[in-house]
PDB file of N, CA and C in Angstrom:
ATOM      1  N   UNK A   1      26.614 -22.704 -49.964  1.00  0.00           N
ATOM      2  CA  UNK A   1      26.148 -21.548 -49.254  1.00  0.00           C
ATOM      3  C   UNK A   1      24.836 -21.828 -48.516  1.00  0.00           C
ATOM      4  N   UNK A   2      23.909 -22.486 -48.867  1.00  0.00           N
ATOM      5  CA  UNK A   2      22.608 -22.836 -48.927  1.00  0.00           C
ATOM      6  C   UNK A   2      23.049 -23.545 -47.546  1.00  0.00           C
ATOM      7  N   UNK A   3      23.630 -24.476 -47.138  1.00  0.00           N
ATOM      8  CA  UNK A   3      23.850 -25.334 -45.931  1.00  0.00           C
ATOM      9  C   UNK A   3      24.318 -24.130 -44.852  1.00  0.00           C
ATOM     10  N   UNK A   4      25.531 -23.790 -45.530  1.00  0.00           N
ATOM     11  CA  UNK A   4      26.084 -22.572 -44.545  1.00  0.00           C
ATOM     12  C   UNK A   4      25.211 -21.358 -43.245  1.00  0.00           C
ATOM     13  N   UNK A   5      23.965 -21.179 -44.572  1.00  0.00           N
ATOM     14  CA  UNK A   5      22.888 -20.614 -44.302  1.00  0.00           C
ATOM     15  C   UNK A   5      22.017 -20.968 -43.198  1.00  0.00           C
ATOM     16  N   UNK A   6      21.537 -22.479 -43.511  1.00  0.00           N
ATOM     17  CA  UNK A   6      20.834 -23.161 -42.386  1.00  0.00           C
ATOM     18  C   UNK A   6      21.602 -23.780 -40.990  1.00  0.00           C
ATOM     19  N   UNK A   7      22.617 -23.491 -41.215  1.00  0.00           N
ATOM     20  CA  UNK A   7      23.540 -23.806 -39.625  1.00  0.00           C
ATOM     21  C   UNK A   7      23.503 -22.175 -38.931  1.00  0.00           C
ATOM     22  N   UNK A   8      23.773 -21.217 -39.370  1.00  0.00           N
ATOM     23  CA  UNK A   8      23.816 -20.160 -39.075  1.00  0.00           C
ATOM     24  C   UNK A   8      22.516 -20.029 -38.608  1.00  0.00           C
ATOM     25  N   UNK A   9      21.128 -19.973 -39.361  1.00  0.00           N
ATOM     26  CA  UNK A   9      20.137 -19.134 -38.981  1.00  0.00           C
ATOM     27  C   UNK A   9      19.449 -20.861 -37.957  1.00  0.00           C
ATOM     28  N   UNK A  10      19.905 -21.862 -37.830  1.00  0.00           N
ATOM     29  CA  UNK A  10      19.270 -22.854 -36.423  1.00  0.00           C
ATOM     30  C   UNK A  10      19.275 -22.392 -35.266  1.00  0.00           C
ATOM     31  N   UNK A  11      19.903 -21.437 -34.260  1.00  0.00           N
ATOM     32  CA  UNK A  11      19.870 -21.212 -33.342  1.00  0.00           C
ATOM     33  C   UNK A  11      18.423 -20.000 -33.467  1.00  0.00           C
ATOM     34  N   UNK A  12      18.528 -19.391 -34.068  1.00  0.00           N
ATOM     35  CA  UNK A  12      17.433 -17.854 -34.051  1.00  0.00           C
ATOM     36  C   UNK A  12      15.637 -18.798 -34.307  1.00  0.00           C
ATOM     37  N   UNK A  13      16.305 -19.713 -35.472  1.00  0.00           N
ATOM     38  CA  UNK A  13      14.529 -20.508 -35.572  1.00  0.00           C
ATOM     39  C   UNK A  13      14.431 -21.422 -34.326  1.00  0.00           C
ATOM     40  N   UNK A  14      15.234 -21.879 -33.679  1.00  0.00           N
ATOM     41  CA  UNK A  14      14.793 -22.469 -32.522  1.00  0.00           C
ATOM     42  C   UNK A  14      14.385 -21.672 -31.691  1.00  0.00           C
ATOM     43  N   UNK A  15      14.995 -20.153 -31.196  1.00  0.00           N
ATOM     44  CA  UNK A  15      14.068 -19.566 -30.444  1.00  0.00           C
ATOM     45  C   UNK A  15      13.066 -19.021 -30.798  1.00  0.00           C
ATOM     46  N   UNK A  16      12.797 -18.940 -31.984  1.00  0.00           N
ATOM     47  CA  UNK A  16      11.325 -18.448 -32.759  1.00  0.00           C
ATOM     48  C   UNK A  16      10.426 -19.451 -31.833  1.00  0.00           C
ATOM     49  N   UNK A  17      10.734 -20.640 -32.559  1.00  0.00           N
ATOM     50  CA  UNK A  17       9.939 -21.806 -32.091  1.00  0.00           C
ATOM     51  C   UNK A  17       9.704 -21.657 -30.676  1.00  0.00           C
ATOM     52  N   UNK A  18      10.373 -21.542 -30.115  1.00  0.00           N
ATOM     53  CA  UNK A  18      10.400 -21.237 -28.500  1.00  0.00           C
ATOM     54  C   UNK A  18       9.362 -20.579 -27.294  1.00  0.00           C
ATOM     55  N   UNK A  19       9.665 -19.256 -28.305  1.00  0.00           N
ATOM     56  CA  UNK A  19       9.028 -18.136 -28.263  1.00  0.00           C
ATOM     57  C   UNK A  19       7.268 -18.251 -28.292  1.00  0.00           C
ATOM     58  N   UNK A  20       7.277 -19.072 -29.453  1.00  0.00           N
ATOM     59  CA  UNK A  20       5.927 -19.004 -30.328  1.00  0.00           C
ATOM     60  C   UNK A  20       5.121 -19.972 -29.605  1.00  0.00           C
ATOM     61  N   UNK A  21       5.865 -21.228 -28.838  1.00  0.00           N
ATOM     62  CA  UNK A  21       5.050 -21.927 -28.167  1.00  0.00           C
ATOM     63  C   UNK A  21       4.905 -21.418 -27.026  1.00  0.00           C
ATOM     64  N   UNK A  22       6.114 -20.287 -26.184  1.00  0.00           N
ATOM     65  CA  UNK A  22       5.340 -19.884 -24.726  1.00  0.00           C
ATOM     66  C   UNK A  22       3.982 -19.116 -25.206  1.00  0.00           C
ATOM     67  N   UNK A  23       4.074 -18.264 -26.017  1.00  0.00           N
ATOM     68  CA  UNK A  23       2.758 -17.060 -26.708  1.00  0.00           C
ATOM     69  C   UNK A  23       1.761 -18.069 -26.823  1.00  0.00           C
ATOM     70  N   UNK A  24       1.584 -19.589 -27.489  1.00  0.00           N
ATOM     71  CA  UNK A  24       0.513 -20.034 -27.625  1.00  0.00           C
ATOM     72  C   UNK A  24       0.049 -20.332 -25.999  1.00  0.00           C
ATOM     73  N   UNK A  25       0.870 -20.620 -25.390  1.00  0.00           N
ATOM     74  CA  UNK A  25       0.403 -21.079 -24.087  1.00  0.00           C
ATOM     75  C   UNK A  25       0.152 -20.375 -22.974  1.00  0.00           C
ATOM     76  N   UNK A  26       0.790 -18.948 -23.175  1.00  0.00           N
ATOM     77  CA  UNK A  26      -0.061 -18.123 -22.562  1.00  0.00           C
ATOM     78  C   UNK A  26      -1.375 -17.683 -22.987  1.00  0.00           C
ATOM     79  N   UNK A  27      -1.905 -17.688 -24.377  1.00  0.00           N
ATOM     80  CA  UNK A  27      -3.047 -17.203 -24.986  1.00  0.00           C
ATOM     81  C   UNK A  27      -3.924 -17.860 -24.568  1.00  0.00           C
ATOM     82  N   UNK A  28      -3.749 -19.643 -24.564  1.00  0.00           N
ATOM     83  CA  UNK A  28      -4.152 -20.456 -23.876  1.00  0.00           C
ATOM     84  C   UNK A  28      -4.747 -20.436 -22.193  1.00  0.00           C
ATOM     85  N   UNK A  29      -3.414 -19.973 -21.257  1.00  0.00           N
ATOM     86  CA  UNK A  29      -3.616 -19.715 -20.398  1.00  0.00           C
ATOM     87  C   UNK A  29      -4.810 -18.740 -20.093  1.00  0.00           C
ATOM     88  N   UNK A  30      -4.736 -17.405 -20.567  1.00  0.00           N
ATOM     89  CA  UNK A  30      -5.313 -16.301 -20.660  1.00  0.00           C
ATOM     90  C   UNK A  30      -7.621 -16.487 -21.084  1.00  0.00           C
ATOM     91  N   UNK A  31      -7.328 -17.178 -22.238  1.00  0.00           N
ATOM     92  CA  UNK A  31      -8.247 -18.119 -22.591  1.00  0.00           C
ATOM     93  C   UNK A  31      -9.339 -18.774 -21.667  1.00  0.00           C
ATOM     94  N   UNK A  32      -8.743 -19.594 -20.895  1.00  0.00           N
ATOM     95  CA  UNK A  32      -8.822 -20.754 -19.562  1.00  0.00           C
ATOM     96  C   UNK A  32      -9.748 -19.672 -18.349  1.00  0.00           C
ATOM     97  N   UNK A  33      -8.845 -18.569 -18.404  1.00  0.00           N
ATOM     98  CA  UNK A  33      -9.312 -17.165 -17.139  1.00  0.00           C
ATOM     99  C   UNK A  33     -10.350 -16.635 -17.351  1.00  0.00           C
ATOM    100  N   UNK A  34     -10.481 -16.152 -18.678  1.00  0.00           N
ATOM    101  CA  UNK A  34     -11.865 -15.672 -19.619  1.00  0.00           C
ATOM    102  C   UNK A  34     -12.649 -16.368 -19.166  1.00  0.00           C
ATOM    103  N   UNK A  35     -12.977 -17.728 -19.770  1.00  0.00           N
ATOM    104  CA  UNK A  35     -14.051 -18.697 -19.841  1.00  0.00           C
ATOM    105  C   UNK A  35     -14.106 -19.079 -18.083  1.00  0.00           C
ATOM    106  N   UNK A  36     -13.356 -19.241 -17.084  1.00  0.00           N
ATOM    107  CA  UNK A  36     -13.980 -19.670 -15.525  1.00  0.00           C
ATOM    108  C   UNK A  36     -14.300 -18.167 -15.121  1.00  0.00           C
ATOM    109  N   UNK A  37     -13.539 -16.982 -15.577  1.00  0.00           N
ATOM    110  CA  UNK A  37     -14.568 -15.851 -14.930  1.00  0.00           C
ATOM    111  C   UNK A  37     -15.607 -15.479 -15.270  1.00  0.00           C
ATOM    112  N   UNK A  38     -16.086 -15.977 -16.744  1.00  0.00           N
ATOM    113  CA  UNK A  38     -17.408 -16.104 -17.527  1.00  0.00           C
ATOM    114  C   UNK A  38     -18.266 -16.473 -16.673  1.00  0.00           C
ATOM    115  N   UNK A  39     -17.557 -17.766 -16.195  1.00  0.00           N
ATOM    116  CA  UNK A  39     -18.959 -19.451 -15.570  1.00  0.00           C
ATOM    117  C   UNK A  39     -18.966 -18.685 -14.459  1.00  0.00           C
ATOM    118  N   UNK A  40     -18.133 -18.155 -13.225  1.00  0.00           N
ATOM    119  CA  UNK A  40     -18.067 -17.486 -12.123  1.00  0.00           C
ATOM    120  C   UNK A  40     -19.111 -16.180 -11.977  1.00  0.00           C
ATOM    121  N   UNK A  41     -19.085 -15.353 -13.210  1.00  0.00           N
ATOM    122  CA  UNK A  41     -20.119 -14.432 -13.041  1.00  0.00           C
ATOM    123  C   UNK A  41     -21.690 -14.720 -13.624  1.00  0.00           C
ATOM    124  N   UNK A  42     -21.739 -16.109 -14.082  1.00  0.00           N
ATOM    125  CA  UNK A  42     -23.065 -16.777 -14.285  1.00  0.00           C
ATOM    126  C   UNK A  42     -23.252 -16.987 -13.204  1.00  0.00           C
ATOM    127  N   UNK A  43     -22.491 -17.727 -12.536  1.00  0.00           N
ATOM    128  CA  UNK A  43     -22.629 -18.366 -10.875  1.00  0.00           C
ATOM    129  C   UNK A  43     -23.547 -17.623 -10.177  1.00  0.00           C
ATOM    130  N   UNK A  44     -22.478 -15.960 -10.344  1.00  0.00           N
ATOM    131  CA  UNK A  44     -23.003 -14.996  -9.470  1.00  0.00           C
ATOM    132  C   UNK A  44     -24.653 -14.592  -9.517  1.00  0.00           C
ATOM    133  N   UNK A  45     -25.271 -14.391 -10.898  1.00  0.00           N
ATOM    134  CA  UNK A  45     -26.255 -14.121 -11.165  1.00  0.00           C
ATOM    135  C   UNK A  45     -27.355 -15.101 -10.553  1.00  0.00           C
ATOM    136  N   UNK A  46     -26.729 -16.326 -11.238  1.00  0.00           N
ATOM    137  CA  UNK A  46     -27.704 -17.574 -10.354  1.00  0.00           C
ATOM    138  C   UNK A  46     -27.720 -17.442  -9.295  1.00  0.00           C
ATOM    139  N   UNK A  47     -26.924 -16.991  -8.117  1.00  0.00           N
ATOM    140  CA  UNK A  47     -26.969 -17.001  -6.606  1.00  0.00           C
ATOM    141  C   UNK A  47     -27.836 -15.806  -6.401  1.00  0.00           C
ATOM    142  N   UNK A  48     -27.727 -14.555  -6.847  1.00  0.00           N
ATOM    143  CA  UNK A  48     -28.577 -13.434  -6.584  1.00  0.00           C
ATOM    144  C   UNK A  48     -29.996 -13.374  -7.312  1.00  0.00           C
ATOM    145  N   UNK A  49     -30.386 -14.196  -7.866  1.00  0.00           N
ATOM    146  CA  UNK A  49     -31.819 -14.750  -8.616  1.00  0.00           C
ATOM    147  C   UNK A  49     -32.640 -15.596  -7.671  1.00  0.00           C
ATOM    148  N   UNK A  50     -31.553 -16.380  -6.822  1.00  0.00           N
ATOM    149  CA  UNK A  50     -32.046 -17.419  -5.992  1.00  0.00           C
ATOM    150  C   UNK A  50     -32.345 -16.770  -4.695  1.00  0.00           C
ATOM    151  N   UNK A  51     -31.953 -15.960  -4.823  1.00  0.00           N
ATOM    152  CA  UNK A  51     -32.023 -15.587  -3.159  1.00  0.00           C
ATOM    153  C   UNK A  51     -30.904 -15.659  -2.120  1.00  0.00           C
ATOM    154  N   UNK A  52     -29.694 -16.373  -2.796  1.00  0.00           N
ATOM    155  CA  UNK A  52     -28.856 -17.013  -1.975  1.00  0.00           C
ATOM    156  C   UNK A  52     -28.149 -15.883  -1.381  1.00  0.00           C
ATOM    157  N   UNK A  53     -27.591 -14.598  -2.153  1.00  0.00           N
ATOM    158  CA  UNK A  53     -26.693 -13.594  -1.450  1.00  0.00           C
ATOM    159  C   UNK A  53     -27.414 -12.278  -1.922  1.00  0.00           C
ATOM    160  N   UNK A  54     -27.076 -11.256  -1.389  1.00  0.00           N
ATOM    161  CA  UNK A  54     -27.958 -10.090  -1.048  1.00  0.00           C
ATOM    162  C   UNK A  54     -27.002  -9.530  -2.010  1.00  0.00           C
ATOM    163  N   UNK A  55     -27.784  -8.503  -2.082  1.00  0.00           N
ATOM    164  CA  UNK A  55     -27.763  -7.278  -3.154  1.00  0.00           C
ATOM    165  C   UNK A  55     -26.345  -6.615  -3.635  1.00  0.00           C
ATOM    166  N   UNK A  56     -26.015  -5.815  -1.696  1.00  0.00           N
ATOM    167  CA  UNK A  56     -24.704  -5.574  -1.694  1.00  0.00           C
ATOM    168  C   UNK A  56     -23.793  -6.624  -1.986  1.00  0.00           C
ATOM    169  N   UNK A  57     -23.702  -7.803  -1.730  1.00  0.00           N
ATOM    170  CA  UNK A  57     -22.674  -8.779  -1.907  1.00  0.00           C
ATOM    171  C   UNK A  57     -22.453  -9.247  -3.272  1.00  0.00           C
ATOM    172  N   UNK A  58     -23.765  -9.186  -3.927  1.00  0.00           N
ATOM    173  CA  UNK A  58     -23.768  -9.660  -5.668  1.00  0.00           C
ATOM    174  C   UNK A  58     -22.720  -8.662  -5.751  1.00  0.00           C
ATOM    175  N   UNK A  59     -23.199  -6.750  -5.872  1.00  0.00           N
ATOM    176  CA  UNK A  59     -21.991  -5.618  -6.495  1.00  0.00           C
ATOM    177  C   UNK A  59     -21.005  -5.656  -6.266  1.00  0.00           C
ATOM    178  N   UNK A  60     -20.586  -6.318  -5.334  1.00  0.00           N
ATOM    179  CA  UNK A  60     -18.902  -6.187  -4.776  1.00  0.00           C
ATOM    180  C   UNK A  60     -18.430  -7.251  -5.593  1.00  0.00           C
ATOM    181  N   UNK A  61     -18.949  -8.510  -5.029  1.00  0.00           N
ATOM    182  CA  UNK A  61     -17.808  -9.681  -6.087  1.00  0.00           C
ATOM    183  C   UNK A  61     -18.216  -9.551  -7.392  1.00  0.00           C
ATOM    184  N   UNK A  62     -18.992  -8.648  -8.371  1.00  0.00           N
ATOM    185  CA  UNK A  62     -19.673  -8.768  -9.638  1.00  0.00           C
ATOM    186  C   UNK A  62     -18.295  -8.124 -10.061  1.00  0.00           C
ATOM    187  N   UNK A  63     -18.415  -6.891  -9.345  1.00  0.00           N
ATOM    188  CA  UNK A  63     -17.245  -5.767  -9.884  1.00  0.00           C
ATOM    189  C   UNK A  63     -15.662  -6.648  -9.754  1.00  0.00           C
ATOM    190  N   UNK A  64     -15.510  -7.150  -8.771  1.00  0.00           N
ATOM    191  CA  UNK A  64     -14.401  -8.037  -9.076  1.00  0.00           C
ATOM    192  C   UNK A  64     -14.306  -8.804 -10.048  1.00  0.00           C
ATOM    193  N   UNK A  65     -14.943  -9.228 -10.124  1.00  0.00           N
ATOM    194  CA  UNK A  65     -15.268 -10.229 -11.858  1.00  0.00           C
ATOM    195  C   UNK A  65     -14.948  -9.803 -12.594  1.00  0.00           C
ATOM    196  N   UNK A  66     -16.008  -8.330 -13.082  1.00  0.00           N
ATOM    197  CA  UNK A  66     -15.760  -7.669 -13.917  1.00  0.00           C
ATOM    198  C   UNK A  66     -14.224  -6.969 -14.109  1.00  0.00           C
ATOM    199  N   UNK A  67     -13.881  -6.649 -13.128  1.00  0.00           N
ATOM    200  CA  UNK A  67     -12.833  -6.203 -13.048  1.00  0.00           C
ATOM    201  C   UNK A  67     -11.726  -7.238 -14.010  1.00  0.00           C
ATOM    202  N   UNK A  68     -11.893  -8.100 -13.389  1.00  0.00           N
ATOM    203  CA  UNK A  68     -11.088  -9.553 -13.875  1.00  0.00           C
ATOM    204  C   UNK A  68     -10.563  -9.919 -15.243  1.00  0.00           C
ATOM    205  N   UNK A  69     -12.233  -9.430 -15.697  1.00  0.00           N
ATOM    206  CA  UNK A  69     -12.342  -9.976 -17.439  1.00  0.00           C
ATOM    207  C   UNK A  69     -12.124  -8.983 -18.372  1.00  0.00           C
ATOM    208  N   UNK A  70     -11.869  -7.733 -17.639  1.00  0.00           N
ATOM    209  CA  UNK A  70     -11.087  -6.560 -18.105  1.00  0.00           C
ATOM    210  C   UNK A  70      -9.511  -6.395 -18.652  1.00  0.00           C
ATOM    211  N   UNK A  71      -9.268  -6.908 -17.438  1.00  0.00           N
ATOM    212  CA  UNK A  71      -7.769  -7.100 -17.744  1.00  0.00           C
ATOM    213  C   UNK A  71      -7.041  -8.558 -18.312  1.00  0.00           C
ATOM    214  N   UNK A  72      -8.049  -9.308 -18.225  1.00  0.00           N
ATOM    215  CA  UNK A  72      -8.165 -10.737 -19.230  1.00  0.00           C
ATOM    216  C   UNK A  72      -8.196 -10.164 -21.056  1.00  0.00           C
ATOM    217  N   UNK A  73      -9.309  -9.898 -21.138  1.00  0.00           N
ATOM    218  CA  UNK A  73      -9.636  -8.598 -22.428  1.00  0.00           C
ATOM    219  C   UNK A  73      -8.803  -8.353 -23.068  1.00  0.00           C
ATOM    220  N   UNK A  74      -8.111  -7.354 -22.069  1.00  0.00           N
ATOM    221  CA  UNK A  74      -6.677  -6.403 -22.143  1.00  0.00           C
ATOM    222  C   UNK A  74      -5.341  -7.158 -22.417  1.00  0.00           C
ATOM    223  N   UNK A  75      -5.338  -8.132 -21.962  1.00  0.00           N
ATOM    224  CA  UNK A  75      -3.964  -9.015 -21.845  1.00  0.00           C
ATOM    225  C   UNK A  75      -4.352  -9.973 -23.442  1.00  0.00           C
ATOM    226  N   UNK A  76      -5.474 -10.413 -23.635  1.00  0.00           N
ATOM    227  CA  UNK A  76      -5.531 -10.747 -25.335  1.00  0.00           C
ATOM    228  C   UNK A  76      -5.270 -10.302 -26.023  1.00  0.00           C
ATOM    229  N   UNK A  77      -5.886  -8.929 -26.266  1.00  0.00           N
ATOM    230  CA  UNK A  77      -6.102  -8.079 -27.260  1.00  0.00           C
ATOM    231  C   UNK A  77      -4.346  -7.468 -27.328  1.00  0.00           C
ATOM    232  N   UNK A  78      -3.817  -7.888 -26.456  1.00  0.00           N
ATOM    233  CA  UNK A  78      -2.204  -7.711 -26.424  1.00  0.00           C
ATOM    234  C   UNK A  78      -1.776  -5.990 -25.723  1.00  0.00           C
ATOM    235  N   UNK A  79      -2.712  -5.510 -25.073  1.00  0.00           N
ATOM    236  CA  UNK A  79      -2.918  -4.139 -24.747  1.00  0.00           C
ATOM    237  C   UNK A  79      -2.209  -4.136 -23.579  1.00  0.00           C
ATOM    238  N   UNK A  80      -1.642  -3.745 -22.516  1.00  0.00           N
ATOM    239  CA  UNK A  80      -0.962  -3.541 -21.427  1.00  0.00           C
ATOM    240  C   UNK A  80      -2.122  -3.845 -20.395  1.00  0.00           C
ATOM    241  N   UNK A  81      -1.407  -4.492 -19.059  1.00  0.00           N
ATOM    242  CA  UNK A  81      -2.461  -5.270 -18.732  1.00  0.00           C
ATOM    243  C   UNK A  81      -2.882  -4.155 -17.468  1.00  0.00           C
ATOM    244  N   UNK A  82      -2.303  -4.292 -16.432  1.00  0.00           N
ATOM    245  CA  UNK A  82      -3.016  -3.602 -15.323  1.00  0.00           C
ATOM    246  C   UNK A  82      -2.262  -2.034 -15.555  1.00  0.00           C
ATOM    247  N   UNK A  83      -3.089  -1.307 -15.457  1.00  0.00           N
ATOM    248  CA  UNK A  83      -2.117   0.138 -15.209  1.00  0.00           C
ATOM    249  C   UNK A  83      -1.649   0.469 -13.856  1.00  0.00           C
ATOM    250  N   UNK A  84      -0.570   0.846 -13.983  1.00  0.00           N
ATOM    251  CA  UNK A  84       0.664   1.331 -13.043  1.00  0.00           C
ATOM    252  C   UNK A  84      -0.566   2.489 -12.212  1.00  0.00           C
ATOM    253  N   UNK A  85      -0.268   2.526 -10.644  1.00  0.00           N
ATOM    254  CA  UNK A  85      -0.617   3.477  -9.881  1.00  0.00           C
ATOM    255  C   UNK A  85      -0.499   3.976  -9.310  1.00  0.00           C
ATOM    256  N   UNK A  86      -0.462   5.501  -8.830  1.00  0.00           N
ATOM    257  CA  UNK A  86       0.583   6.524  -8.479  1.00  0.00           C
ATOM    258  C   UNK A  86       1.436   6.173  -7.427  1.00  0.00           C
ATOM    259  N   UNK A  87       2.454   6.235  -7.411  1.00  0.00           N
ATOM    260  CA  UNK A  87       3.466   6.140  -6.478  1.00  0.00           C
ATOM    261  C   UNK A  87       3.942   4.129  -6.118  1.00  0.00           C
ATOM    262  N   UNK A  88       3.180   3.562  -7.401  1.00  0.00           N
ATOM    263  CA  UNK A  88       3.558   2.245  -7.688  1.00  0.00           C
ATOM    264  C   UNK A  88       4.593   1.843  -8.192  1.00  0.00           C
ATOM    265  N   UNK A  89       5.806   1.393  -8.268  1.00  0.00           N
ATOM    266  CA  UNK A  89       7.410   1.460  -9.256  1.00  0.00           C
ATOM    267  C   UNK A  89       6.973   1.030 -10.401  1.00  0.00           C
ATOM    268  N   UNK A  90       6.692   1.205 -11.416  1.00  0.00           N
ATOM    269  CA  UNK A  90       6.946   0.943 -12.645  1.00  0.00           C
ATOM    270  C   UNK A  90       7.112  -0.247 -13.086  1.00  0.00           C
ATOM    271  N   UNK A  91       8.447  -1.099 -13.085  1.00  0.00           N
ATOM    272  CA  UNK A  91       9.190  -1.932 -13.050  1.00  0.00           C
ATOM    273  C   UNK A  91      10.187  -2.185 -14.312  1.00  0.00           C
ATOM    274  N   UNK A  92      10.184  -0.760 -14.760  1.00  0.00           N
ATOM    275  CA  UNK A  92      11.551  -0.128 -15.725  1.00  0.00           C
ATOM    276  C   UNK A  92      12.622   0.119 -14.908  1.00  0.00           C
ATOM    277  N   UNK A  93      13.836  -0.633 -15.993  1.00  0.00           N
ATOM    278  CA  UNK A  93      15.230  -0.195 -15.028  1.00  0.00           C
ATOM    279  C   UNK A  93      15.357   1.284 -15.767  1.00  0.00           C
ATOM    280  N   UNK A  94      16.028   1.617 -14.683  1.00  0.00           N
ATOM    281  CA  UNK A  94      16.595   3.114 -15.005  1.00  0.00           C
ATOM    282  C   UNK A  94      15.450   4.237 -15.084  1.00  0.00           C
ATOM    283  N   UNK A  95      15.014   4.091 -14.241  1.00  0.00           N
ATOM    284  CA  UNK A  95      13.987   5.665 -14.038  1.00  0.00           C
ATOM    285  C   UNK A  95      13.730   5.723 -12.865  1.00  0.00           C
ATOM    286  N   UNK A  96      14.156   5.052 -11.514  1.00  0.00           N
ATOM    287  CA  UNK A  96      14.748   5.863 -10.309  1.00  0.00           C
ATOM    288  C   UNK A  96      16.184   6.735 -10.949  1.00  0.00           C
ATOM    289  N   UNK A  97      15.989   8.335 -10.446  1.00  0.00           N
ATOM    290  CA  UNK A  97      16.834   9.925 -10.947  1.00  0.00           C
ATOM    291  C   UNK A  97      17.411   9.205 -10.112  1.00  0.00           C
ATOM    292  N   UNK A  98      16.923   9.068  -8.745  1.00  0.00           N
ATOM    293  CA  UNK A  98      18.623   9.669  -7.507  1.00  0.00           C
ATOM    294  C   UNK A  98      19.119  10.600  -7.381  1.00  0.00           C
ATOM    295  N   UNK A  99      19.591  10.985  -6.170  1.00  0.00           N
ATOM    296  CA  UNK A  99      20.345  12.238  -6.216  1.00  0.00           C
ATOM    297  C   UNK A  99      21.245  12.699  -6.963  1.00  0.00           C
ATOM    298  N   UNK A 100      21.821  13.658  -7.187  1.00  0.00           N
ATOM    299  CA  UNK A 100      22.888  14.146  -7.938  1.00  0.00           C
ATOM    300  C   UNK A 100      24.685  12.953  -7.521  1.00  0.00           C
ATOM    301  N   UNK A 101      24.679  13.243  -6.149  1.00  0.00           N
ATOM    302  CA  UNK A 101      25.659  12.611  -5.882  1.00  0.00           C
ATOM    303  C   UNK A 101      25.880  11.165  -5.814  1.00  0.00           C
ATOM    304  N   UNK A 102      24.274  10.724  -5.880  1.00  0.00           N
ATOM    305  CA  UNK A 102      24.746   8.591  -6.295  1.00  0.00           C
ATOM    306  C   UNK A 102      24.713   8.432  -7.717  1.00  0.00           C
ATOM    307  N   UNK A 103      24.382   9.788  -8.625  1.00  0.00           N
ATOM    308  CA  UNK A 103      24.663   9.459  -9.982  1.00  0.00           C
ATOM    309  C   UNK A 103      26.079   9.221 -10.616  1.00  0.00           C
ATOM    310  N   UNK A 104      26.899  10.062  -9.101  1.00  0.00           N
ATOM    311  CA  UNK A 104      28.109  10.529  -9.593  1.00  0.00           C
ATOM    312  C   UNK A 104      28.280  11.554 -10.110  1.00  0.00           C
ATOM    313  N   UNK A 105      27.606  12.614 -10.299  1.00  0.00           N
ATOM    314  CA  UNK A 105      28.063  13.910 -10.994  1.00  0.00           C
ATOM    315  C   UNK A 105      27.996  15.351 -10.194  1.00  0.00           C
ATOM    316  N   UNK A 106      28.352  16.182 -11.044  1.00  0.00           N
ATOM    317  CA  UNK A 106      27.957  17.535  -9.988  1.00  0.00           C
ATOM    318  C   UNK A 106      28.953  18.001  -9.076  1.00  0.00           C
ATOM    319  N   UNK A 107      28.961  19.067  -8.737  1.00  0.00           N
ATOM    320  CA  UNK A 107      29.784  19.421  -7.330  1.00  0.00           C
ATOM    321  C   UNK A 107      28.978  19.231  -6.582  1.00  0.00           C
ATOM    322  N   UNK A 108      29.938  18.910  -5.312  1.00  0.00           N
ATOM    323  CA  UNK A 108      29.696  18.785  -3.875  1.00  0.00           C
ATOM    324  C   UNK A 108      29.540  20.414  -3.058  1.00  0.00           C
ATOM    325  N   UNK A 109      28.029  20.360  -2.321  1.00  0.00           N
ATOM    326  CA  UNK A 109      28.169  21.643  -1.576  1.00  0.00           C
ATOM    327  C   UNK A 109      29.271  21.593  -0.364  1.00  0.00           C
ATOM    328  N   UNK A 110      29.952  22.973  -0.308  1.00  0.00           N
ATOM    329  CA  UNK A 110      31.011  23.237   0.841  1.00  0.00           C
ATOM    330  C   UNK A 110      30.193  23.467   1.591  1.00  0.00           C
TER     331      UNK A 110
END
């Protein structure tokens, strides 16, 4: 039984395995984004200390940064990453309604 067992459950632990190495390598990935938007918004500070870029230009690309390491954050912590925005599709099947008549149902007006 014991053999029987381990032929049966080889296909499901190989995609465990599978699985578990894309997750490390996205965490990885994710990781990699953190730490250069880290060094990137040091950058920034050093350039606006120096004199190199003006005031307005530090807030704009800062907030992009910031923006950045938000949804970096978000995508670790395993939280949903960018939020959906109004009149953006989703990217769930089945929640375009449609009309009555491409659902197929309903009477037809005379």
């Amino acid at each position: 039984m014991l053999i029987l067992d381990d032929i049966i459950a080889a296909p499901f632990r190989g995609l465990l395995w599978i699985f578990k190495k894309i997750s490390e390598t996205a965490k990885a990935e994710l990781e990699s984004r953190r730490q250069r938007t880290t060094s990137d918004l040091s950058e920034l500070y050093m350039l606006l200390d120096t004199g190199r870029i003006t005031e307005a230009e530090f807030d704009t690309r800062e907030q992009v940064l910031l923006d950045e390491l938000d949804r970096v954050n978000k995508l670790l912590e395993g939280g949903p990453g960018e939020e959906r925005k109004e009149g953006e599709p989703s990217g769930e099947v089945g929640t375009e309604a449609g009309t009555e008549e491409e659902r197929g149902g309903g009477a037809k007006a005379t």
